[in-house]
PDB file of N, CA and C in Angstrom:
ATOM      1  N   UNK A   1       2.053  -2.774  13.783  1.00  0.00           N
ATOM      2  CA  UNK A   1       1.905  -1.640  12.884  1.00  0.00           C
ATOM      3  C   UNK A   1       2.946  -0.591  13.268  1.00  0.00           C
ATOM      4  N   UNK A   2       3.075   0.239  12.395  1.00  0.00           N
ATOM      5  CA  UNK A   2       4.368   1.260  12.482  1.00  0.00           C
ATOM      6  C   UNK A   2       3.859   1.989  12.899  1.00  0.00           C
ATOM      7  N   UNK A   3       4.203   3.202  13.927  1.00  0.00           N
ATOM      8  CA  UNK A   3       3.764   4.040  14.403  1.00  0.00           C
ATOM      9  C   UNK A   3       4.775   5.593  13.112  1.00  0.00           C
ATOM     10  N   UNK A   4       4.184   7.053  13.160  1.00  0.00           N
ATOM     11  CA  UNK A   4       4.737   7.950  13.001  1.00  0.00           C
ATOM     12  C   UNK A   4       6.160   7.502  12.904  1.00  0.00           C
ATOM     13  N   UNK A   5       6.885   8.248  11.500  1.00  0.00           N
ATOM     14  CA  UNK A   5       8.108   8.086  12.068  1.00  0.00           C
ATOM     15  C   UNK A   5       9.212   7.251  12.222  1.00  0.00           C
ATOM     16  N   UNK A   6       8.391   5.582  12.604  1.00  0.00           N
ATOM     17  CA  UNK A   6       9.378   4.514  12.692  1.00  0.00           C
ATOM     18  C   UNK A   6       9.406   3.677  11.410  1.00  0.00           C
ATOM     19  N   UNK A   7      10.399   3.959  10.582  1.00  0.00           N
ATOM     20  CA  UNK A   7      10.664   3.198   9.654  1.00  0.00           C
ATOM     21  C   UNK A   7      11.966   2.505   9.732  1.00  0.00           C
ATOM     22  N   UNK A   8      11.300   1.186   9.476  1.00  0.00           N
ATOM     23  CA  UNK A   8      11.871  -0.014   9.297  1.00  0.00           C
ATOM     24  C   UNK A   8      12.410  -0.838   8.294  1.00  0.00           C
ATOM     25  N   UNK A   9      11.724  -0.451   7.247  1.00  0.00           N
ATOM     26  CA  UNK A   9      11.291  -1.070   5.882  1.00  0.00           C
ATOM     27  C   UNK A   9      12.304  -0.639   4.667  1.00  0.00           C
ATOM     28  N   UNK A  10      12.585  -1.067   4.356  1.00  0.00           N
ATOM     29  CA  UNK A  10      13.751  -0.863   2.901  1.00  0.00           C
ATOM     30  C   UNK A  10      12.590  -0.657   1.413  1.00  0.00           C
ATOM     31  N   UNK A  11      11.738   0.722   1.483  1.00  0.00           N
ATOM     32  CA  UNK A  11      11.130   0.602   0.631  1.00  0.00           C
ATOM     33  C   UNK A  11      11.494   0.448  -0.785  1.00  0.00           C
ATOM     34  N   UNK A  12      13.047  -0.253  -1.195  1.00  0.00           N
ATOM     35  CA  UNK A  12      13.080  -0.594  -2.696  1.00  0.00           C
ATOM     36  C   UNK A  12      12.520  -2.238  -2.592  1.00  0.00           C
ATOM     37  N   UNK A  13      12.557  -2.687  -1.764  1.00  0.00           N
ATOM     38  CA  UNK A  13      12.391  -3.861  -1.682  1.00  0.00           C
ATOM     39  C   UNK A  13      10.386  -4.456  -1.688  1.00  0.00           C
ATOM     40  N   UNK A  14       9.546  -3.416  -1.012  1.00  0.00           N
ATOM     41  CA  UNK A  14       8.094  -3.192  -1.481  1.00  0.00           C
ATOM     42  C   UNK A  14       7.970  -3.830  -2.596  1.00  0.00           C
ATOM     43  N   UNK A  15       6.914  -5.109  -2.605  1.00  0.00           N
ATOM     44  CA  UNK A  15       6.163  -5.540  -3.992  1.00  0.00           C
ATOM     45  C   UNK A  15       5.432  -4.444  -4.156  1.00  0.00           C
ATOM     46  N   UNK A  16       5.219  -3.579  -5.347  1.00  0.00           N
ATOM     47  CA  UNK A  16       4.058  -2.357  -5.438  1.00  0.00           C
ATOM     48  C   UNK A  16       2.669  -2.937  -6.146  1.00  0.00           C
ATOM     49  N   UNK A  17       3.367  -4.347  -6.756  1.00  0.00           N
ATOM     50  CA  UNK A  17       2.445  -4.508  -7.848  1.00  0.00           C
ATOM     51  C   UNK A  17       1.343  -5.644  -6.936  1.00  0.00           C
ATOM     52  N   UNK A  18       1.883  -5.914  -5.871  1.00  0.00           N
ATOM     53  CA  UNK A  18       0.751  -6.697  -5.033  1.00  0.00           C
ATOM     54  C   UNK A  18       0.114  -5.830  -4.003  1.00  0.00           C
ATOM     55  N   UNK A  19       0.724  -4.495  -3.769  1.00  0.00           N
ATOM     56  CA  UNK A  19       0.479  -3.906  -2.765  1.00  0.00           C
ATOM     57  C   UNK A  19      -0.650  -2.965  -3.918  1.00  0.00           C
ATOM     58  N   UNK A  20      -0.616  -2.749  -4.724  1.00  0.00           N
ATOM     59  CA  UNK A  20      -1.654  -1.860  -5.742  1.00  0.00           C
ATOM     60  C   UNK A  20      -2.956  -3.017  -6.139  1.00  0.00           C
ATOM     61  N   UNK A  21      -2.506  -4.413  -5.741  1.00  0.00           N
ATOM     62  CA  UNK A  21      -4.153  -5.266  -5.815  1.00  0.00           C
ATOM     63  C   UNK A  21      -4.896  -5.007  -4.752  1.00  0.00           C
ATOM     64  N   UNK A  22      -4.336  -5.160  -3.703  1.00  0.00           N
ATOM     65  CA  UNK A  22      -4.967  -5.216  -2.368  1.00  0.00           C
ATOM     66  C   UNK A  22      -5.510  -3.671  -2.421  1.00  0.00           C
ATOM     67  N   UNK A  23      -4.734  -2.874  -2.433  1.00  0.00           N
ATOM     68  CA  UNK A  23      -5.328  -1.505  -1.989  1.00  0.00           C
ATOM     69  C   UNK A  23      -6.858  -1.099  -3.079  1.00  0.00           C
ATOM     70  N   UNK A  24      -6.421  -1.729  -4.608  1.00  0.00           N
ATOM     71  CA  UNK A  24      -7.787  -1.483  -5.343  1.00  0.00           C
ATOM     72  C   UNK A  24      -8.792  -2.440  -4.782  1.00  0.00           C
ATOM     73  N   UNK A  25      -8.137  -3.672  -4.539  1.00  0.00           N
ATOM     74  CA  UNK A  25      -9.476  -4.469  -4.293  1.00  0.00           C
ATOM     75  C   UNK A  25     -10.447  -4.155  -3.046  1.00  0.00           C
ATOM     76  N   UNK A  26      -9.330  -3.371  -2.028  1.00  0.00           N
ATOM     77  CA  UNK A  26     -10.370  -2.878  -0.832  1.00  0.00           C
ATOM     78  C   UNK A  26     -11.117  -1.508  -1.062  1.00  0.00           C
ATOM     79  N   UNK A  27     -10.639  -1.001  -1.832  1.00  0.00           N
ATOM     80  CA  UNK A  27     -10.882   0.457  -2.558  1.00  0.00           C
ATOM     81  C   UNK A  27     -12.227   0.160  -2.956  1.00  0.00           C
ATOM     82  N   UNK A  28     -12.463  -0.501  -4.357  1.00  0.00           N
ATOM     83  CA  UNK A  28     -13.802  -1.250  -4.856  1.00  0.00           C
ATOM     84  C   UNK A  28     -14.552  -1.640  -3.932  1.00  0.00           C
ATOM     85  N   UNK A  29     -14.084  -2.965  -2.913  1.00  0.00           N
ATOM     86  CA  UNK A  29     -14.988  -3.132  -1.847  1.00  0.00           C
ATOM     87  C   UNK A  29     -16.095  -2.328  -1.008  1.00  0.00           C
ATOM     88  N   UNK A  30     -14.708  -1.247  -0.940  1.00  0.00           N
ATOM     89  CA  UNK A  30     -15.381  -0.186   0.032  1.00  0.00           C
ATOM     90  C   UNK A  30     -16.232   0.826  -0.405  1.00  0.00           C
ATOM     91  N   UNK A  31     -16.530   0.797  -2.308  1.00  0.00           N
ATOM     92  CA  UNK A  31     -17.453   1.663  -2.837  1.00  0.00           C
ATOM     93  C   UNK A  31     -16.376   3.123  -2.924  1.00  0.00           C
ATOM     94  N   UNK A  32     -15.287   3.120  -3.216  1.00  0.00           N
ATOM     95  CA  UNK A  32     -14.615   4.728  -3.124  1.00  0.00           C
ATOM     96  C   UNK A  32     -14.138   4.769  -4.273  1.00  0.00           C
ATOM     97  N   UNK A  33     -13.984   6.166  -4.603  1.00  0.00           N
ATOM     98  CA  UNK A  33     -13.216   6.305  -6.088  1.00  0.00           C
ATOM     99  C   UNK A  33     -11.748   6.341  -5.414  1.00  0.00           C
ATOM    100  N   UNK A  34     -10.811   6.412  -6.907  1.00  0.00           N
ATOM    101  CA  UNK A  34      -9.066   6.800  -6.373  1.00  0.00           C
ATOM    102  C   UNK A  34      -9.366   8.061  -5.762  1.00  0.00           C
ATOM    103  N   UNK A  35     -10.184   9.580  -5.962  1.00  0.00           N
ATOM    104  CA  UNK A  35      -9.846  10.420  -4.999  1.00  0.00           C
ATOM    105  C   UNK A  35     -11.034  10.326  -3.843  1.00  0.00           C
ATOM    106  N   UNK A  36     -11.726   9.666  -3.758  1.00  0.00           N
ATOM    107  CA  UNK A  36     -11.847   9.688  -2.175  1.00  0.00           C
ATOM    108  C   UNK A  36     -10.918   8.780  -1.269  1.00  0.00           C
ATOM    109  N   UNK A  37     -10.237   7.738  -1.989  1.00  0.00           N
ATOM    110  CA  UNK A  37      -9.207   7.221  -1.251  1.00  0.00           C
ATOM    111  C   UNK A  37      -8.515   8.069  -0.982  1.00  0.00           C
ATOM    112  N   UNK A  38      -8.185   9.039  -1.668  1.00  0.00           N
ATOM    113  CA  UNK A  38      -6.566   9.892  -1.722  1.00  0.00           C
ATOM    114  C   UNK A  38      -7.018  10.913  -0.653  1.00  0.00           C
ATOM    115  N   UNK A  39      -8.001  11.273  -0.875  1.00  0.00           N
ATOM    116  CA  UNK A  39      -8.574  12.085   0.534  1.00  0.00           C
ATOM    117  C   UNK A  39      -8.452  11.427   1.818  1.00  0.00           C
ATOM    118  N   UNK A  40      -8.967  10.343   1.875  1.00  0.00           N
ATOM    119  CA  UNK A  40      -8.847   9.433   3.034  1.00  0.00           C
ATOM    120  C   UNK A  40      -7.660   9.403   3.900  1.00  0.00           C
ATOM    121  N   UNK A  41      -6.629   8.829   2.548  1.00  0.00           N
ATOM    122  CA  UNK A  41      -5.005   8.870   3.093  1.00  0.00           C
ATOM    123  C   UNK A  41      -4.553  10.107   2.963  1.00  0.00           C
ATOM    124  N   UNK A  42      -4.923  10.785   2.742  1.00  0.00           N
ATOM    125  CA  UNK A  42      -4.172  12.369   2.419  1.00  0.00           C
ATOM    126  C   UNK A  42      -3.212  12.223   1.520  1.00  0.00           C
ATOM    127  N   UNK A  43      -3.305  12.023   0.954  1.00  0.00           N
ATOM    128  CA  UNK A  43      -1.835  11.096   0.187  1.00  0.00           C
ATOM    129  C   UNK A  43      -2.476  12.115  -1.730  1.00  0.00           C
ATOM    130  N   UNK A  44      -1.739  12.577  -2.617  1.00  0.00           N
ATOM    131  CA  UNK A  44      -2.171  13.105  -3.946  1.00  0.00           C
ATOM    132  C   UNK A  44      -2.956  11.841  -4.749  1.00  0.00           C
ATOM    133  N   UNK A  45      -4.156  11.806  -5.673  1.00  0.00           N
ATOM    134  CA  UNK A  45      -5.110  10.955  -5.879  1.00  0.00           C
ATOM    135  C   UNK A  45      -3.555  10.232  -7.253  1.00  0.00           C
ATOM    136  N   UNK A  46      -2.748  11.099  -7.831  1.00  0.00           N
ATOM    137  CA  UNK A  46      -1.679  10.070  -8.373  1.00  0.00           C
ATOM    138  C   UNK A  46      -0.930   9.289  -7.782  1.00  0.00           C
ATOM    139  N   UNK A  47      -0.910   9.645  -6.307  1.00  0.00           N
ATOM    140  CA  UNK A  47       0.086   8.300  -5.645  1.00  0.00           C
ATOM    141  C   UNK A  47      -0.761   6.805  -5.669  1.00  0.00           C
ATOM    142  N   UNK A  48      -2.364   7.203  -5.564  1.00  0.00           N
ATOM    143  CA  UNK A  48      -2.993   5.973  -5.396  1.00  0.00           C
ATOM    144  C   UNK A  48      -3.278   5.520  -6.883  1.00  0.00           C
ATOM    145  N   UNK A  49      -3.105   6.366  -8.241  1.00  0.00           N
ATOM    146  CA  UNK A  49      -3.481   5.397  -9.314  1.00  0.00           C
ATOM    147  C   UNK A  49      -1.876   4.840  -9.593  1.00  0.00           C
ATOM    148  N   UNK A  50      -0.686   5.370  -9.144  1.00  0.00           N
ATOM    149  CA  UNK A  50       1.037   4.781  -9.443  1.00  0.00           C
ATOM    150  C   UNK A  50       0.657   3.144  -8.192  1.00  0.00           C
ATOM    151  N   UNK A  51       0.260   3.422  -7.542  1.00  0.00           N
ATOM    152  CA  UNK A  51       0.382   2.237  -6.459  1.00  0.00           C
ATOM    153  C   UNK A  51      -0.647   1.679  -7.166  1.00  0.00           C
ATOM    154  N   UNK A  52      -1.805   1.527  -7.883  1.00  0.00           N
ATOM    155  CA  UNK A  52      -2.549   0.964  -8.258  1.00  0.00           C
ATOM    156  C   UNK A  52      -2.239   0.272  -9.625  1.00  0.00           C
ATOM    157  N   UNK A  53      -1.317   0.672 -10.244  1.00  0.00           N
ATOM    158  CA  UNK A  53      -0.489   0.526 -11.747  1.00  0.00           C
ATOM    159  C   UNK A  53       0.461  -0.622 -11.427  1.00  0.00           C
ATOM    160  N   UNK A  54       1.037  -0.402 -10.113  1.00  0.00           N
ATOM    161  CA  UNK A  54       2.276  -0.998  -9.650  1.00  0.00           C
ATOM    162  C   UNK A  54       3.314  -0.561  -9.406  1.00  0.00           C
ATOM    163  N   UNK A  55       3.077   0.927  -9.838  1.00  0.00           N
ATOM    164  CA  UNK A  55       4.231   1.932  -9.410  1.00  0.00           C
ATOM    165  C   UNK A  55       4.714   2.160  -8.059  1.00  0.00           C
ATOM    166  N   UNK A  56       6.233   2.363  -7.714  1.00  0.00           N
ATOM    167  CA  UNK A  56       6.431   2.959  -6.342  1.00  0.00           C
ATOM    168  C   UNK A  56       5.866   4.262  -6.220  1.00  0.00           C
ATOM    169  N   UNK A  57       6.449   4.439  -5.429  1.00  0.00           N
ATOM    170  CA  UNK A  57       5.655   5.653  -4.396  1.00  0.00           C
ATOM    171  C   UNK A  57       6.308   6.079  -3.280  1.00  0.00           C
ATOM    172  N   UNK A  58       6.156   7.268  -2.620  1.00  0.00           N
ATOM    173  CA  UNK A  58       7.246   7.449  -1.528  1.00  0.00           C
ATOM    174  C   UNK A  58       6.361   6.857  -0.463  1.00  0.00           C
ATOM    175  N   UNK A  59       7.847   7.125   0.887  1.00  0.00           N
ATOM    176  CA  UNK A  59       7.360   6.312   1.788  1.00  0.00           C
ATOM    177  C   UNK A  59       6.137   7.136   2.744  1.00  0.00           C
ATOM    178  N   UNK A  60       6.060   7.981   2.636  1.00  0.00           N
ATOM    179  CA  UNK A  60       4.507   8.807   3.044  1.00  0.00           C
ATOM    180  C   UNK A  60       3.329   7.905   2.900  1.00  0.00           C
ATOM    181  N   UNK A  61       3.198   8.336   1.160  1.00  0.00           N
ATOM    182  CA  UNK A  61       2.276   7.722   0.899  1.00  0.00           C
ATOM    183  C   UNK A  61       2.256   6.230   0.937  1.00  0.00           C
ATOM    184  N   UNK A  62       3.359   5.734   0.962  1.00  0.00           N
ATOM    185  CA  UNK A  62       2.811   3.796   0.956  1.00  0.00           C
ATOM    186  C   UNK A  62       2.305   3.578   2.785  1.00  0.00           C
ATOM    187  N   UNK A  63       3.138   4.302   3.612  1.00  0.00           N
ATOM    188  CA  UNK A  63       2.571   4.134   4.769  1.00  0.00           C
ATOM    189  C   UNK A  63       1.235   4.447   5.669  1.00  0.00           C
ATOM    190  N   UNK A  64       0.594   5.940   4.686  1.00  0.00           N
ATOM    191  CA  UNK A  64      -0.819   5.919   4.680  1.00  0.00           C
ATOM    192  C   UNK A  64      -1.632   4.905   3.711  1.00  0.00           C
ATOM    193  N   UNK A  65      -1.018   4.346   3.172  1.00  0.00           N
ATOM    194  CA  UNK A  65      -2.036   3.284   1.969  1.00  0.00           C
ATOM    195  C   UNK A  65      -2.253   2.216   3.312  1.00  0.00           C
ATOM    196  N   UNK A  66      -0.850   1.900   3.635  1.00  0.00           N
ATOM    197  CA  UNK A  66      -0.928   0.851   4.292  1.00  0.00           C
ATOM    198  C   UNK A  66      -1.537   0.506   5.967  1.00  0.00           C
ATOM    199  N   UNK A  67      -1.910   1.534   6.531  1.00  0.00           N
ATOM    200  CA  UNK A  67      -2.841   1.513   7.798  1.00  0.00           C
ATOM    201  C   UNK A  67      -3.980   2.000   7.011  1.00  0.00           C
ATOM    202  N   UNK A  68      -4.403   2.716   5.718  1.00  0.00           N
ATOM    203  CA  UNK A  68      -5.905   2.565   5.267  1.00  0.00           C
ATOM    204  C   UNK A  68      -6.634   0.803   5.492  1.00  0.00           C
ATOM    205  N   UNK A  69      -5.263  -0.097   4.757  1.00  0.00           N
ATOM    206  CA  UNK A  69      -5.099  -1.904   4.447  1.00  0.00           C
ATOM    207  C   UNK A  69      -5.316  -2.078   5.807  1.00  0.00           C
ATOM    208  N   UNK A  70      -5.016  -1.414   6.722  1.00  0.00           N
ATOM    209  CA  UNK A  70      -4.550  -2.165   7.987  1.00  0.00           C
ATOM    210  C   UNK A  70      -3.373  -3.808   7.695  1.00  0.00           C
ATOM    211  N   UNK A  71      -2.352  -2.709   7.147  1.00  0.00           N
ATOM    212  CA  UNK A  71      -1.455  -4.074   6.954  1.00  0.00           C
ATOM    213  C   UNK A  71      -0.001  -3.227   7.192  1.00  0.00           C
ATOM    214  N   UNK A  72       1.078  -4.178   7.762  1.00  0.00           N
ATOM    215  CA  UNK A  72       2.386  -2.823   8.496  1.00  0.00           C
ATOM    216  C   UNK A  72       2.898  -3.254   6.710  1.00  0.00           C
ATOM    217  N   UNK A  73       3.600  -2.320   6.481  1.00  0.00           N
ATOM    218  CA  UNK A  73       4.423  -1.939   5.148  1.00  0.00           C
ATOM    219  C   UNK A  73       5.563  -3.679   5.002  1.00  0.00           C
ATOM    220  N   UNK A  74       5.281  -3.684   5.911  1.00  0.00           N
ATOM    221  CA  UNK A  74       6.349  -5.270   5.902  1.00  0.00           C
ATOM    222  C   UNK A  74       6.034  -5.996   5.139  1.00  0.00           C
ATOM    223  N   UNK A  75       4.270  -6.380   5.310  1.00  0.00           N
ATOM    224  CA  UNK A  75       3.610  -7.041   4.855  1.00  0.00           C
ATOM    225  C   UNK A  75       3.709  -7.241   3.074  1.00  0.00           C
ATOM    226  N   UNK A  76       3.824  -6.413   2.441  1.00  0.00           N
ATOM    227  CA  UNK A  76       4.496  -6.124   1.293  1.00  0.00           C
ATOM    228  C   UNK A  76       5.789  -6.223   0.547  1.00  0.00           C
ATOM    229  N   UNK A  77       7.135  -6.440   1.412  1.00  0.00           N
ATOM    230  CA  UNK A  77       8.105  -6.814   0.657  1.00  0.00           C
ATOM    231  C   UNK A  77       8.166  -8.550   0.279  1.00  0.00           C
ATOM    232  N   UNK A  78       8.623  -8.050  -0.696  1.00  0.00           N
ATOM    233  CA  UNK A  78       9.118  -8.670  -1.717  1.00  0.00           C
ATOM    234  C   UNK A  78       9.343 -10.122  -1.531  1.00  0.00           C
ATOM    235  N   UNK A  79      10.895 -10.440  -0.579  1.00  0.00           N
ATOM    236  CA  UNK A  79      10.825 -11.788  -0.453  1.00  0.00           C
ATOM    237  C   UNK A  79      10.016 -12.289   0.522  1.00  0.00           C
ATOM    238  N   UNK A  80       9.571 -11.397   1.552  1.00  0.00           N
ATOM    239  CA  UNK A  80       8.610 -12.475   2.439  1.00  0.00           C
ATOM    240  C   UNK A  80       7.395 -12.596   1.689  1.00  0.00           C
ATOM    241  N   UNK A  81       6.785 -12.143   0.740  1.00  0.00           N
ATOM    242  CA  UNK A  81       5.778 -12.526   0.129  1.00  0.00           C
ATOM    243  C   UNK A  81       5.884 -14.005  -1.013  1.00  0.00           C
ATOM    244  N   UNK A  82       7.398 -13.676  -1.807  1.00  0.00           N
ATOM    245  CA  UNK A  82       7.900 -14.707  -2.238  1.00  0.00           C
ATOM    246  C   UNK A  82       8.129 -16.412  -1.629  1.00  0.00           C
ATOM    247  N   UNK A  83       8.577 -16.026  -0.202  1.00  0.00           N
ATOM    248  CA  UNK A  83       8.647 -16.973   0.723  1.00  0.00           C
ATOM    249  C   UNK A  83       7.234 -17.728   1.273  1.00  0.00           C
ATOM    250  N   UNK A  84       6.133 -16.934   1.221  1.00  0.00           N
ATOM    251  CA  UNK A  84       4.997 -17.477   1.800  1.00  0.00           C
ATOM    252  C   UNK A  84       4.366 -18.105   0.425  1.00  0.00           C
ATOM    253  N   UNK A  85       4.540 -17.550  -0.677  1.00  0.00           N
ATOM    254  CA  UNK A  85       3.569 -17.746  -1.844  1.00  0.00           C
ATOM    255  C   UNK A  85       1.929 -17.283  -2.274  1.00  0.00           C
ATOM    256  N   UNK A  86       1.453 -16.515  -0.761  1.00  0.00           N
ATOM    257  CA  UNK A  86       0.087 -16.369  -0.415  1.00  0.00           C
ATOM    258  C   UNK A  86       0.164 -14.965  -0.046  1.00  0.00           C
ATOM    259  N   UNK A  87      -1.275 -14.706  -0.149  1.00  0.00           N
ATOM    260  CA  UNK A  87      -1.596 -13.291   0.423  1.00  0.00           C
ATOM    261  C   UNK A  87      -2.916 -13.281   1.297  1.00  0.00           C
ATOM    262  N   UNK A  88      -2.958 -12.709   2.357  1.00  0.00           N
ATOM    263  CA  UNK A  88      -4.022 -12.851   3.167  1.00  0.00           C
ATOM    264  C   UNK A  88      -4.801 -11.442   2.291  1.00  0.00           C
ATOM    265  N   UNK A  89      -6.159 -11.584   2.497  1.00  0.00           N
ATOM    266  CA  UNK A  89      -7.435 -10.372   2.525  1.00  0.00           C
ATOM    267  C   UNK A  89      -8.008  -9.944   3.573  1.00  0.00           C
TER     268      UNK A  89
END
């Protein structure tokens, strides 16, 4: 996981539109609306319905989405998702 700060990640390269399933589907799971998520991540309750659409998003907010997931921002680009064909839950 990324700590503060250390970015690694070429966020044009972010799938948003797989990274906006996972985050609703744990969202639902977890019983929360988009703004108690957005509270959660601190993040504005429109970054979580654009990431939920499939929209980008800055790298703030995708990096609080993404330790909400407990998943590092990596986990989300593009061709390694292409390359695996799968998505873990």
């Amino acid at each position: 996981m990324l700590g503060e700060g250390d970015v690694t990640f070429p966020i044009d390269r972010i799938d948003f539109a797989v990274l906006g399933m996972f985050a609703d589907a744990a969202r639902i799971r977890a019983g929360l609306s988009i703004g108690a998520l957005a509270k959660i991540c601190d993040v504005p309750p429109d970054d979580i319905h654009r990431v939920i659409r499939g929209r980008g998003i800055g790298r703030e907010a995708l990096e609080a989405i993404c330790r909400w997931l407990d998943r590092s921002p990596e986990f989300f680009l593009h061709d390694d998702l292409k390359s695996r064909r799968m998505a873990y839950l």
